[in-house]
N, C-alpha and C. Protein backbone atom coordinates (compact mmCIF):
# COMPACT_ATOMS: atom_id res chain seq x y z
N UNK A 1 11.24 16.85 -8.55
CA UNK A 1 10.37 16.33 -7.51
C UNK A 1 9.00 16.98 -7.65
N UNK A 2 7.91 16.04 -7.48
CA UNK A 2 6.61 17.07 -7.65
C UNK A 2 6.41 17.47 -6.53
N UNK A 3 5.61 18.35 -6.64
CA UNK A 3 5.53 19.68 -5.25
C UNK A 3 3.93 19.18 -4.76
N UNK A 4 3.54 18.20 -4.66
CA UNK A 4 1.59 17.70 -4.26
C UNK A 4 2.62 16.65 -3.77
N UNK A 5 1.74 16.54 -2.51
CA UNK A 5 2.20 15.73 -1.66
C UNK A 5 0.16 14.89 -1.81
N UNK A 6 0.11 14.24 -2.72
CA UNK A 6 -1.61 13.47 -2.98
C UNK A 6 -0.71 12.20 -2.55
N UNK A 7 -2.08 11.72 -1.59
CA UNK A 7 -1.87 10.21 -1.34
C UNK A 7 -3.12 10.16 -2.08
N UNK A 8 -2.59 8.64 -2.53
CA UNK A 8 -3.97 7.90 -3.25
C UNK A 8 -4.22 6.18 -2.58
N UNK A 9 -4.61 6.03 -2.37
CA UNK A 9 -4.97 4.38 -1.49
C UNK A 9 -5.64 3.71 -3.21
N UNK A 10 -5.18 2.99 -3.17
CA UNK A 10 -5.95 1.60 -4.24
C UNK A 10 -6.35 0.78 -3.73
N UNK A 11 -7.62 0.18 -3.16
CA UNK A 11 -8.28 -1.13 -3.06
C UNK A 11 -9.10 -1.98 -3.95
N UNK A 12 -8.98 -3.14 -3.58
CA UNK A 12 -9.79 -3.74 -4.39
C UNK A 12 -9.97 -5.59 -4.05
N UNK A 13 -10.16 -6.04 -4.40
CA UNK A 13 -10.27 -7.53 -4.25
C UNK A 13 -8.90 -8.23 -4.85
N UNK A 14 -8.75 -9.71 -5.03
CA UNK A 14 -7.81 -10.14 -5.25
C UNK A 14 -7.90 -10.48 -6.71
N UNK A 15 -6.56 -9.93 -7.90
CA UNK A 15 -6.54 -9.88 -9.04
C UNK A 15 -7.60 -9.11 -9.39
N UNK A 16 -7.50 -7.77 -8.96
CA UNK A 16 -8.61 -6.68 -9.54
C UNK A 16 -8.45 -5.78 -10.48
N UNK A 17 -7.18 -5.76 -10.21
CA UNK A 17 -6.04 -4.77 -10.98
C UNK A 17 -5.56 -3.72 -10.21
N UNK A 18 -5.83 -3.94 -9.06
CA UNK A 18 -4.74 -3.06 -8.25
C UNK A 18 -3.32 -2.52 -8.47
N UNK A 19 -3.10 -3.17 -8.18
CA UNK A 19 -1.69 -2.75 -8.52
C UNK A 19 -0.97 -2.42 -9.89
N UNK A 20 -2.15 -3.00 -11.11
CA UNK A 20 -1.45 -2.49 -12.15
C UNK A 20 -1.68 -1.10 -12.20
N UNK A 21 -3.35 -0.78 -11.97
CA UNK A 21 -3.73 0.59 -11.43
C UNK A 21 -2.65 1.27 -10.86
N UNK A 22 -1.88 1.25 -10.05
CA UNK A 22 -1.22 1.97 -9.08
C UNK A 22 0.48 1.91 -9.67
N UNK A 23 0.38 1.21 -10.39
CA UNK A 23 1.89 1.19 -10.96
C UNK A 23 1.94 2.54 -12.10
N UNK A 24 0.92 2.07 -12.94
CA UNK A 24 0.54 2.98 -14.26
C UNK A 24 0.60 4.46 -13.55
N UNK A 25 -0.52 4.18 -12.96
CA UNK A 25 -0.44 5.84 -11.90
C UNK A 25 0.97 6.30 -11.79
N UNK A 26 1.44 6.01 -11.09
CA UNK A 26 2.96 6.35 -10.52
C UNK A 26 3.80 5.79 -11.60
N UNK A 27 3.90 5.67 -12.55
CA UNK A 27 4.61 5.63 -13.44
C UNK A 27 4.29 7.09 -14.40
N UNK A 28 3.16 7.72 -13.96
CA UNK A 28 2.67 8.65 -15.26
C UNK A 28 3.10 9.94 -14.15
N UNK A 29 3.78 10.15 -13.14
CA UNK A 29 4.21 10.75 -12.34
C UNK A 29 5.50 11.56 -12.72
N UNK A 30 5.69 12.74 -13.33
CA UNK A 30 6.87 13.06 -13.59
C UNK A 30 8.20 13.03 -12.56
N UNK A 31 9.59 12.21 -13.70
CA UNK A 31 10.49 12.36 -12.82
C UNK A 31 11.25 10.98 -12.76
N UNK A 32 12.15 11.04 -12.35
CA UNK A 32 13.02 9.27 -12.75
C UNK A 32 13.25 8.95 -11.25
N UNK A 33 13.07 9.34 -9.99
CA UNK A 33 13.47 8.73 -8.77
C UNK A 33 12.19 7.92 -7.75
N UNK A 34 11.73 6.92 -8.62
CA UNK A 34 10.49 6.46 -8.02
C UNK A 34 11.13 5.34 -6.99
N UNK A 35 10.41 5.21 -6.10
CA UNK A 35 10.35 4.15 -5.13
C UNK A 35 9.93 3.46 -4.71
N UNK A 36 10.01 1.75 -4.97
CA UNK A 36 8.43 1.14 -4.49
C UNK A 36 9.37 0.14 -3.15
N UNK A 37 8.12 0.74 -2.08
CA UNK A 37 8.43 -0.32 -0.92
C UNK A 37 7.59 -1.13 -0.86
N UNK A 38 8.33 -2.71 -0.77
CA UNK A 38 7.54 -3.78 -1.35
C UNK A 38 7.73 -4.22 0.45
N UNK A 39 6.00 -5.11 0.91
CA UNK A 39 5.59 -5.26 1.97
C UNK A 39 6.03 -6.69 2.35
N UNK A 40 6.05 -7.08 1.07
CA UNK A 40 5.77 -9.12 0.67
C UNK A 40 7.15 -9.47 1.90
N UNK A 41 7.05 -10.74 2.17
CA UNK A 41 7.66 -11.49 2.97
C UNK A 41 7.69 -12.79 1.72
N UNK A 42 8.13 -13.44 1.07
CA UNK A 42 7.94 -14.38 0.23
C UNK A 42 7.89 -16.01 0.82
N UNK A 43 7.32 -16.62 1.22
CA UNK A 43 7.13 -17.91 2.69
C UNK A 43 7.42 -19.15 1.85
N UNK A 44 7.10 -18.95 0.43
CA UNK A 44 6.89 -20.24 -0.50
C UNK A 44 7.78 -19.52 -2.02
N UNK A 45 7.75 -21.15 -3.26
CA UNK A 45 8.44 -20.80 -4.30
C UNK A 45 7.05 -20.01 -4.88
N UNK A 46 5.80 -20.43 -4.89
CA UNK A 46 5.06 -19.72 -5.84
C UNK A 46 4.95 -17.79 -5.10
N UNK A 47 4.81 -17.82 -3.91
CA UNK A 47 4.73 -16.24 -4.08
C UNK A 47 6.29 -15.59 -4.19
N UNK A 48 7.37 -16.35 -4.12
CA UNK A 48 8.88 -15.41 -4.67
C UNK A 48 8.34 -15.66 -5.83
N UNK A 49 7.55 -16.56 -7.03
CA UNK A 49 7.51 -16.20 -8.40
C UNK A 49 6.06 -14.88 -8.64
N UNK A 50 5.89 -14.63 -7.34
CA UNK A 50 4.64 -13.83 -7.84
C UNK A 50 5.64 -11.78 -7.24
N UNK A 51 6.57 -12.20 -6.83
CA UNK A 51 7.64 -11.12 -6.28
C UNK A 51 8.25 -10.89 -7.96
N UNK A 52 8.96 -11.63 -8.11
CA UNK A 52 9.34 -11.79 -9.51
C UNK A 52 8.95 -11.33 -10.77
N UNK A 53 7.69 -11.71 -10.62
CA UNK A 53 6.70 -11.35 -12.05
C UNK A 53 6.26 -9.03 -11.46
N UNK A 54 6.04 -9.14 -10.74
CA UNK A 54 5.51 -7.86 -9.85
C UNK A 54 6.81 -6.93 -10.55
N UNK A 55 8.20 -7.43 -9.90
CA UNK A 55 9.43 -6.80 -10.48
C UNK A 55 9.68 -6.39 -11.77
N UNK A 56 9.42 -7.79 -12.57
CA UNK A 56 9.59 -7.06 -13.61
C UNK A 56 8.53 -6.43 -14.45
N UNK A 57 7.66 -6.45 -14.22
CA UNK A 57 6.34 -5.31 -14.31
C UNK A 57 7.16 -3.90 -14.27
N UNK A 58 7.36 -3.75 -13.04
CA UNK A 58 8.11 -1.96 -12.76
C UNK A 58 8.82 -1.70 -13.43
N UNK A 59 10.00 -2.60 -13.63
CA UNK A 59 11.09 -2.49 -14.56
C UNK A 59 12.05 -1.90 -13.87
N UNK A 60 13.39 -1.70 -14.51
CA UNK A 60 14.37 -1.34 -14.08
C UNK A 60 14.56 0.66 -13.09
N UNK A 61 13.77 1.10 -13.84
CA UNK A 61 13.24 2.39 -13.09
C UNK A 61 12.87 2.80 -11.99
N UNK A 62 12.58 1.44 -11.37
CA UNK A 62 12.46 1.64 -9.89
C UNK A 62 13.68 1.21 -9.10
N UNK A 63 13.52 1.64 -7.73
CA UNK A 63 14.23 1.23 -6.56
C UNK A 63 13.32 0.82 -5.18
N UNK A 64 13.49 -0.54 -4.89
CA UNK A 64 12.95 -1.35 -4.15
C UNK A 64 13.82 -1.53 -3.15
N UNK A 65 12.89 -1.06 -2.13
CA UNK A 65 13.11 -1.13 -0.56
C UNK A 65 12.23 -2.25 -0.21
N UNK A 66 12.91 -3.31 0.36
CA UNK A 66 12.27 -3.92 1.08
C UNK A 66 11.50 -3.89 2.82
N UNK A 67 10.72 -3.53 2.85
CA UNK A 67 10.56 -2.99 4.70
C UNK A 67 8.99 -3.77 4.63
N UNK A 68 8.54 -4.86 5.41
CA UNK A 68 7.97 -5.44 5.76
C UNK A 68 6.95 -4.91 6.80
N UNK A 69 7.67 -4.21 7.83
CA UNK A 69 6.84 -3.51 8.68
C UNK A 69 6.86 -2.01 9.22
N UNK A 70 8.19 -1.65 8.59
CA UNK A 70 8.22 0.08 9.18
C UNK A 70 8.21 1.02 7.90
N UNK A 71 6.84 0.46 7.00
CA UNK A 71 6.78 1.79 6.14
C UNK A 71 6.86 2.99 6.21
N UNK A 72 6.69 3.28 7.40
CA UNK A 72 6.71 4.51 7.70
C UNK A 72 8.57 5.44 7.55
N UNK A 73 9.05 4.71 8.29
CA UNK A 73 10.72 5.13 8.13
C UNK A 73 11.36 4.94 6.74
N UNK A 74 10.34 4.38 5.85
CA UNK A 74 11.33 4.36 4.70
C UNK A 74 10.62 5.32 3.97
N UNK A 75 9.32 5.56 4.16
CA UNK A 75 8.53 7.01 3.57
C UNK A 75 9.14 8.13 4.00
N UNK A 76 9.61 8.54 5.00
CA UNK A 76 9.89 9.21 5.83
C UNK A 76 11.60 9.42 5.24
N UNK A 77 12.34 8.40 5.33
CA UNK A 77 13.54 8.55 4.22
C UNK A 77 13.34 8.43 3.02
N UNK A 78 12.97 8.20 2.18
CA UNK A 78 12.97 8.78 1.07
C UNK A 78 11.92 10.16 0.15
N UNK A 79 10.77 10.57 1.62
CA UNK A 79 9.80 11.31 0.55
C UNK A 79 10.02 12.74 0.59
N UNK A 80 11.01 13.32 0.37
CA UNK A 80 12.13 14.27 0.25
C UNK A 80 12.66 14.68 -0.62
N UNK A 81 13.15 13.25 -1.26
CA UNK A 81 13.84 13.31 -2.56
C UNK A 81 13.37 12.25 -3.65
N UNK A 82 12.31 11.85 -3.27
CA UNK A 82 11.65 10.49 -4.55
C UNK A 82 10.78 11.71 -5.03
N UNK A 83 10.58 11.48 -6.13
CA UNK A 83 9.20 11.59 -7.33
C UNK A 83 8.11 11.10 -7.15
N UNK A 84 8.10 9.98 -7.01
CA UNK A 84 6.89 9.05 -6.40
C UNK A 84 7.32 8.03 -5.70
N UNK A 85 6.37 7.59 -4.40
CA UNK A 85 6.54 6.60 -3.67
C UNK A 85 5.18 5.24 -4.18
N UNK A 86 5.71 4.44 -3.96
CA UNK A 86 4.31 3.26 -4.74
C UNK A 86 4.50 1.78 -3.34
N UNK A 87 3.73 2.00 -2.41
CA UNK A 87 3.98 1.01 -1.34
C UNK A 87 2.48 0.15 -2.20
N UNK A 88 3.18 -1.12 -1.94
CA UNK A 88 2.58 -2.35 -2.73
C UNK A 88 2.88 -3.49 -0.98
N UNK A 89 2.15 -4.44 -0.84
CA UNK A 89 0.60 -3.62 -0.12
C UNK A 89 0.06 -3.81 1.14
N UNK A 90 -0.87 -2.78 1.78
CA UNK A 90 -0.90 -3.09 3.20
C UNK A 90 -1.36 -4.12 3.53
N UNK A 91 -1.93 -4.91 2.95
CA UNK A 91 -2.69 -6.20 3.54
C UNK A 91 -1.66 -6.65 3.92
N UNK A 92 -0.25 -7.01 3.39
CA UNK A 92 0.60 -8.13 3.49
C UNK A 92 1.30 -7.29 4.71
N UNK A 93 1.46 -6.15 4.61
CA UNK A 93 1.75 -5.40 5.99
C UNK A 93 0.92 -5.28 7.02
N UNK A 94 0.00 -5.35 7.13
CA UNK A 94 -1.29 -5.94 7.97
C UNK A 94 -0.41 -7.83 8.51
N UNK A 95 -0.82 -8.39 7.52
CA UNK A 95 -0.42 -9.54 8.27
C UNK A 95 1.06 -9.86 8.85
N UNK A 96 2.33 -9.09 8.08
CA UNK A 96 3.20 -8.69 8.87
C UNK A 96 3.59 -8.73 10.56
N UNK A 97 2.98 -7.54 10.58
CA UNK A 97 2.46 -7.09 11.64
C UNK A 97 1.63 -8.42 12.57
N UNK A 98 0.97 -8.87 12.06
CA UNK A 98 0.28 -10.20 13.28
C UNK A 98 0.89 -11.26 12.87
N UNK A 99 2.01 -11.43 12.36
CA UNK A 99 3.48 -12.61 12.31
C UNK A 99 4.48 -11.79 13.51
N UNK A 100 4.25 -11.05 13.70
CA UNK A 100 5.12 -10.75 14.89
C UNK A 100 4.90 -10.41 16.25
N UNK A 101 3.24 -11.10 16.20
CA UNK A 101 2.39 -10.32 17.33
C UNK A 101 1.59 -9.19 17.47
N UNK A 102 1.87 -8.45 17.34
CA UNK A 102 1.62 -6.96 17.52
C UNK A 102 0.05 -7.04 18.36
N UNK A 103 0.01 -6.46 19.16
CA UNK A 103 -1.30 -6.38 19.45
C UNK A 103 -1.92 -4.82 18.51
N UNK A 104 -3.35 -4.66 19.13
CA UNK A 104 -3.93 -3.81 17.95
C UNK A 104 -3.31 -2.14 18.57
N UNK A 105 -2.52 -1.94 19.64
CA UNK A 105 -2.31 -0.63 20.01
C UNK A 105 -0.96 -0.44 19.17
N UNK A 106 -0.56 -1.53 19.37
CA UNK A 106 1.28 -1.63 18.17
C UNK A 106 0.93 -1.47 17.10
N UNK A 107 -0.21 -2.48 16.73
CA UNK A 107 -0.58 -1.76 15.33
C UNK A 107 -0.85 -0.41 14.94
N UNK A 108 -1.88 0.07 15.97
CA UNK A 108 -2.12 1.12 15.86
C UNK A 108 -1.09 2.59 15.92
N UNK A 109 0.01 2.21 16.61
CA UNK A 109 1.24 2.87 16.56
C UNK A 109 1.41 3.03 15.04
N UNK A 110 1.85 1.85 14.39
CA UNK A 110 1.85 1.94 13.29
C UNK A 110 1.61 2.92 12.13
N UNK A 111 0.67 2.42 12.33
CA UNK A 111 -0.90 3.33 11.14
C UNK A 111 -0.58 4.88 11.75
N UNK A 112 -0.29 5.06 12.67
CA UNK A 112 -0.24 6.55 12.84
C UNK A 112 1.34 7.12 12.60
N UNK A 113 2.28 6.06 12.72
CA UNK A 113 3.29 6.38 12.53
C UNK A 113 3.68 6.82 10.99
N UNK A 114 2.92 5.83 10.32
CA UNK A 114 3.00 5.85 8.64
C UNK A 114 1.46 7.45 8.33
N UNK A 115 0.64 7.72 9.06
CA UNK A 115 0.01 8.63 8.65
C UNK A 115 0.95 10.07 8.79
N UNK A 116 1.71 9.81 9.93
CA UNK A 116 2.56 11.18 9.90
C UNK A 116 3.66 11.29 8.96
N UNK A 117 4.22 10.07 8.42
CA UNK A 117 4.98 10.10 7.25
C UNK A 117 4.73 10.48 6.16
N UNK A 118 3.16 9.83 5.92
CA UNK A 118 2.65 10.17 4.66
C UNK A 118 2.31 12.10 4.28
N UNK A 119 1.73 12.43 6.13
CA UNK A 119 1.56 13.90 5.79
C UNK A 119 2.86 14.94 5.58
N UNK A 120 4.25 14.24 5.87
CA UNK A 120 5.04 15.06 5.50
C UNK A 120 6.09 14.74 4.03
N UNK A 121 5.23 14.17 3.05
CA UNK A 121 5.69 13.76 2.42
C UNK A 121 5.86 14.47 1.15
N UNK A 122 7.00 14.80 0.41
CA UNK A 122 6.77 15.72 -0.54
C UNK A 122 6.82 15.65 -2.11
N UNK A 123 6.11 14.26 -2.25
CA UNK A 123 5.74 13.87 -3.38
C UNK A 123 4.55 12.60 -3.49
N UNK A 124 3.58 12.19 -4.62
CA UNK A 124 3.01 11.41 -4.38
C UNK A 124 3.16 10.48 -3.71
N UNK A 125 2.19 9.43 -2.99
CA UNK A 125 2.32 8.21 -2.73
C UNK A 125 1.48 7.55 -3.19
N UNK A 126 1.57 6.44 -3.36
CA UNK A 126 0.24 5.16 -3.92
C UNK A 126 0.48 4.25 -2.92
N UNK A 127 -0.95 3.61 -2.38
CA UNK A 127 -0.88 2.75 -1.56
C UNK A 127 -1.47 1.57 -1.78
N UNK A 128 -1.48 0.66 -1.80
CA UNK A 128 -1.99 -0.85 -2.34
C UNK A 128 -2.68 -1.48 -1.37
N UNK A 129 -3.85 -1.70 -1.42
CA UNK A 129 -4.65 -2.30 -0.54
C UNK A 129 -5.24 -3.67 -0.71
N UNK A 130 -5.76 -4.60 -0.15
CA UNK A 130 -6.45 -5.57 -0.30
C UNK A 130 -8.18 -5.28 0.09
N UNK A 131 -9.18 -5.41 -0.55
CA UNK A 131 -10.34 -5.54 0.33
C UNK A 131 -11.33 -6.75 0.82
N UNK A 132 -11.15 -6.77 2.06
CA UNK A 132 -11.31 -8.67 2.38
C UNK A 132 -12.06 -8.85 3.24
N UNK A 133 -12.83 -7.67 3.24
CA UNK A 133 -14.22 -7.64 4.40
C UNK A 133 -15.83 -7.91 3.67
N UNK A 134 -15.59 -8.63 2.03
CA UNK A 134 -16.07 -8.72 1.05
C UNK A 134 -16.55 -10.30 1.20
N UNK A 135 -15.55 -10.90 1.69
CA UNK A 135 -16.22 -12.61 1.57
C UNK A 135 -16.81 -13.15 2.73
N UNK A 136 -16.75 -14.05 2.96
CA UNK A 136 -17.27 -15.13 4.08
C UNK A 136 -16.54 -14.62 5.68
N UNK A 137 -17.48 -14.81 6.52
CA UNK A 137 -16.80 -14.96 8.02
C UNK A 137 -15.58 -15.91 8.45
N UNK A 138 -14.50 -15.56 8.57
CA UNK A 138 -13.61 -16.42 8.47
C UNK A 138 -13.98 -17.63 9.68
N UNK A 139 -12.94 -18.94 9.62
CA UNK A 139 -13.66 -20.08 10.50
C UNK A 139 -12.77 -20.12 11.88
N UNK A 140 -11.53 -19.08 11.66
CA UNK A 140 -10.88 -19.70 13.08
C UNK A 140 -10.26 -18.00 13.18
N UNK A 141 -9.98 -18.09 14.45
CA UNK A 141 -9.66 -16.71 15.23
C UNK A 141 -8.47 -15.57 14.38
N UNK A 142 -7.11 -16.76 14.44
CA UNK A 142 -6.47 -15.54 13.81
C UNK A 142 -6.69 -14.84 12.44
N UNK A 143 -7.63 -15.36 11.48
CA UNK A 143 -8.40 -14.95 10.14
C UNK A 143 -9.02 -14.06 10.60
N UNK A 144 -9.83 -14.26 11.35
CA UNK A 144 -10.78 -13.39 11.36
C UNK A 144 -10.32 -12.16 12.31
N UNK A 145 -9.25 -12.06 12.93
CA UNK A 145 -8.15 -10.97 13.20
C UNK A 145 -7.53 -10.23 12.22
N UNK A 146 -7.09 -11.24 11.33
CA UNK A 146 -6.60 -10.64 10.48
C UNK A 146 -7.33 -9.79 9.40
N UNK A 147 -8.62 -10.73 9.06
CA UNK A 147 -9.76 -9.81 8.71
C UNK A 147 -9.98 -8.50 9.11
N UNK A 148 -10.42 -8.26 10.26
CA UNK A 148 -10.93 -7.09 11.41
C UNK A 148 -9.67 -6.54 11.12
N UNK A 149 -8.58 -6.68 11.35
CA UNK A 149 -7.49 -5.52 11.72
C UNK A 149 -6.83 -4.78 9.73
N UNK A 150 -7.06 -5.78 9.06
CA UNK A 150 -6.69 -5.25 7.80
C UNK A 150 -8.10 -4.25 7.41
N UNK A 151 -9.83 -4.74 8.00
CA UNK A 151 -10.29 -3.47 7.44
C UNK A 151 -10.27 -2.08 8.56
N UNK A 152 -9.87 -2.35 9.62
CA UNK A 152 -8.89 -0.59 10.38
C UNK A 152 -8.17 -0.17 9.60
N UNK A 153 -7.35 -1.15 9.27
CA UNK A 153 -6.00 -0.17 8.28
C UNK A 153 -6.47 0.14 6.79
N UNK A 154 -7.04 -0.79 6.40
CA UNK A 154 -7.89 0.23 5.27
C UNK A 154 -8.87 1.08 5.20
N UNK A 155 -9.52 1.58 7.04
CA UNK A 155 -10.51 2.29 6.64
C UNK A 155 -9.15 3.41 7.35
N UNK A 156 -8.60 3.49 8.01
CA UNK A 156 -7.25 4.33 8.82
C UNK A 156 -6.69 5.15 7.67
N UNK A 157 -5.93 4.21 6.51
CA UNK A 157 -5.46 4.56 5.33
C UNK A 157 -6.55 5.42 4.47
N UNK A 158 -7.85 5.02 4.57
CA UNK A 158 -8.61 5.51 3.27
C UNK A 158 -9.36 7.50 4.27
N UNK A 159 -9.59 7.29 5.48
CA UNK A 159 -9.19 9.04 5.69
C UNK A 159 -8.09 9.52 5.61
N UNK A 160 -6.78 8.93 5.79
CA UNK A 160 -5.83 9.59 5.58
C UNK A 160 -5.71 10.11 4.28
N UNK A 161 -6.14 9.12 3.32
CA UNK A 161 -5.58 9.53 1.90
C UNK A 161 -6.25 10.43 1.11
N UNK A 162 -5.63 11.31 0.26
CA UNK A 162 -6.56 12.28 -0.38
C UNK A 162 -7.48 11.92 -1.18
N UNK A 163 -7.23 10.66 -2.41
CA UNK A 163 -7.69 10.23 -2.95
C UNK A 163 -7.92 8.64 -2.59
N UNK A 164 -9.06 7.90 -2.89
CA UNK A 164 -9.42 6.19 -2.67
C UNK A 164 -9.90 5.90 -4.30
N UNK A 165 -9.43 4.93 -4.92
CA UNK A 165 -9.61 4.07 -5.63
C UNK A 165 -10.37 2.77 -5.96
N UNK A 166 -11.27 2.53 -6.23
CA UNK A 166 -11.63 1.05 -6.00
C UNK A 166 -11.22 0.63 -7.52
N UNK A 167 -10.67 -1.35 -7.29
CA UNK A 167 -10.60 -1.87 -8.47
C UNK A 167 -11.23 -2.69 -8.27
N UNK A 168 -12.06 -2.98 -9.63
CA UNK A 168 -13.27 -4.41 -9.69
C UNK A 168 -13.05 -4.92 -11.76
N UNK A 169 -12.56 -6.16 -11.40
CA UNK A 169 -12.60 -6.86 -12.27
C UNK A 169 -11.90 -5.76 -13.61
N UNK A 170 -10.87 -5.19 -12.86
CA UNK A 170 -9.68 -4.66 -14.02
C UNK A 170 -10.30 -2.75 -14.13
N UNK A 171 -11.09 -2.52 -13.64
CA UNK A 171 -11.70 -1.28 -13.78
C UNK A 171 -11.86 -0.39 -12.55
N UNK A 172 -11.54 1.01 -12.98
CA UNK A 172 -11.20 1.65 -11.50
C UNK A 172 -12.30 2.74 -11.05
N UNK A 173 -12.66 2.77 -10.08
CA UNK A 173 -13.76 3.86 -9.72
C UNK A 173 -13.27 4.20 -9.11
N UNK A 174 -13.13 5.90 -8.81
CA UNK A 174 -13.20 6.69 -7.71
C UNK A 174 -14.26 6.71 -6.96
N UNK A 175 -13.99 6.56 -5.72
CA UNK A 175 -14.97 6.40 -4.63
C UNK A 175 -14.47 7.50 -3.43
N UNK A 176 -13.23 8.32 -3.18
CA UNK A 176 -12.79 9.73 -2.90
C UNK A 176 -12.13 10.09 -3.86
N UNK A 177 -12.89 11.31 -4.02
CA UNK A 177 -11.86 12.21 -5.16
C UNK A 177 -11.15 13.22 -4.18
N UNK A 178 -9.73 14.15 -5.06
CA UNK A 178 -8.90 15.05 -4.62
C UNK A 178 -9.59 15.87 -4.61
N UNK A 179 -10.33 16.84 -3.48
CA UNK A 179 -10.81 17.86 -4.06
C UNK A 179 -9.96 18.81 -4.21
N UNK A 180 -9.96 19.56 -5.20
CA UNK A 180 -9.76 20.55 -5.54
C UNK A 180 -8.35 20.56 -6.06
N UNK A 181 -7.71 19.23 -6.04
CA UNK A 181 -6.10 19.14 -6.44
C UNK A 181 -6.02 18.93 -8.22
């Protein structure tokens, strides 16, 4: 088990390379008990084929928890005894979360529930972000909710985390570094 408990947040736009970013990462993580909690809800055939393709990316090396909305309890059970944790991604846990209502204090439960997980966590985490405060004003209310409340949780996530990532067009910048880790 590694003994750095570094969160790292990955954001970026859509097909940025997020997540390959964040796989590679946590794959270069010493240790065979990795864990990725996958956020996805799959609604249609094309995103179960985009679940699919994601899977076998990781490969057989992982163990996939499915938890949609209580990342926090499955961080919390497993970051003890995982090597690395790789949650893939809050946006879709963002909208989660406003498929079931939540107003923004539930949410906000949330985000704090998963920040206290993350701080007692005793091995990396990677976190997968969307960044979607980048395009157009959305045209009807719950978008533009969903907008507003996914950039809280990515600006919520990005003090929590030790390290922030940006991906643009397959290339990664640090935009927080670890200090001193």
């Amino acid at each position: 088990m590694a003994d750095k408990n570094i969160i790292t947040l990955v954001i970026g736009g859509c097909r940025s390379g997020k997540s390959r970013y964040a796989l590679d990462a946590a794959n270069a993580v010493p240790g065979s008990r990795k864990i990725f909690l996958a956020t996805s809800v799959p609604g249609d055939r094309e995103m179960e084929k985009r679940v699919i393709a994601h899977q076998a990316q990781r490969g057989d090396d992982w163990q996939t928890v499915e938890t949609p909305v209580h990342i926090h309890d499955e961080i919390a059970a497993h970051a003890r005894t995982a090597d690395v944790i790789l949650v893939d991604c809050l946006t879709l846990w963002t909208a989660n979360m406003l498929a079931l209502e939540m107003d923004e204090p539930a949410m906000q439960k949330c985000m704090d529930q998963t920040t206290l997980a993350l701080s007692k966590a005793c091995c990396p985490v990677f976190l997968v972000t969307n960044e979607v405060g980048y395009g157009i004003v959305p045209e009807n209310s719950l978008a533009r909710r969903f907008r507003d409340m996914a950039g809280l949780v990515n600006q919520h996530m990005a003090k929590t985390a030790d390290q922030v990532v940006l991906t643009v067009a397959g290339i990664a910048v640090t935009i927080k570094p670890k200090d001193g880790i």
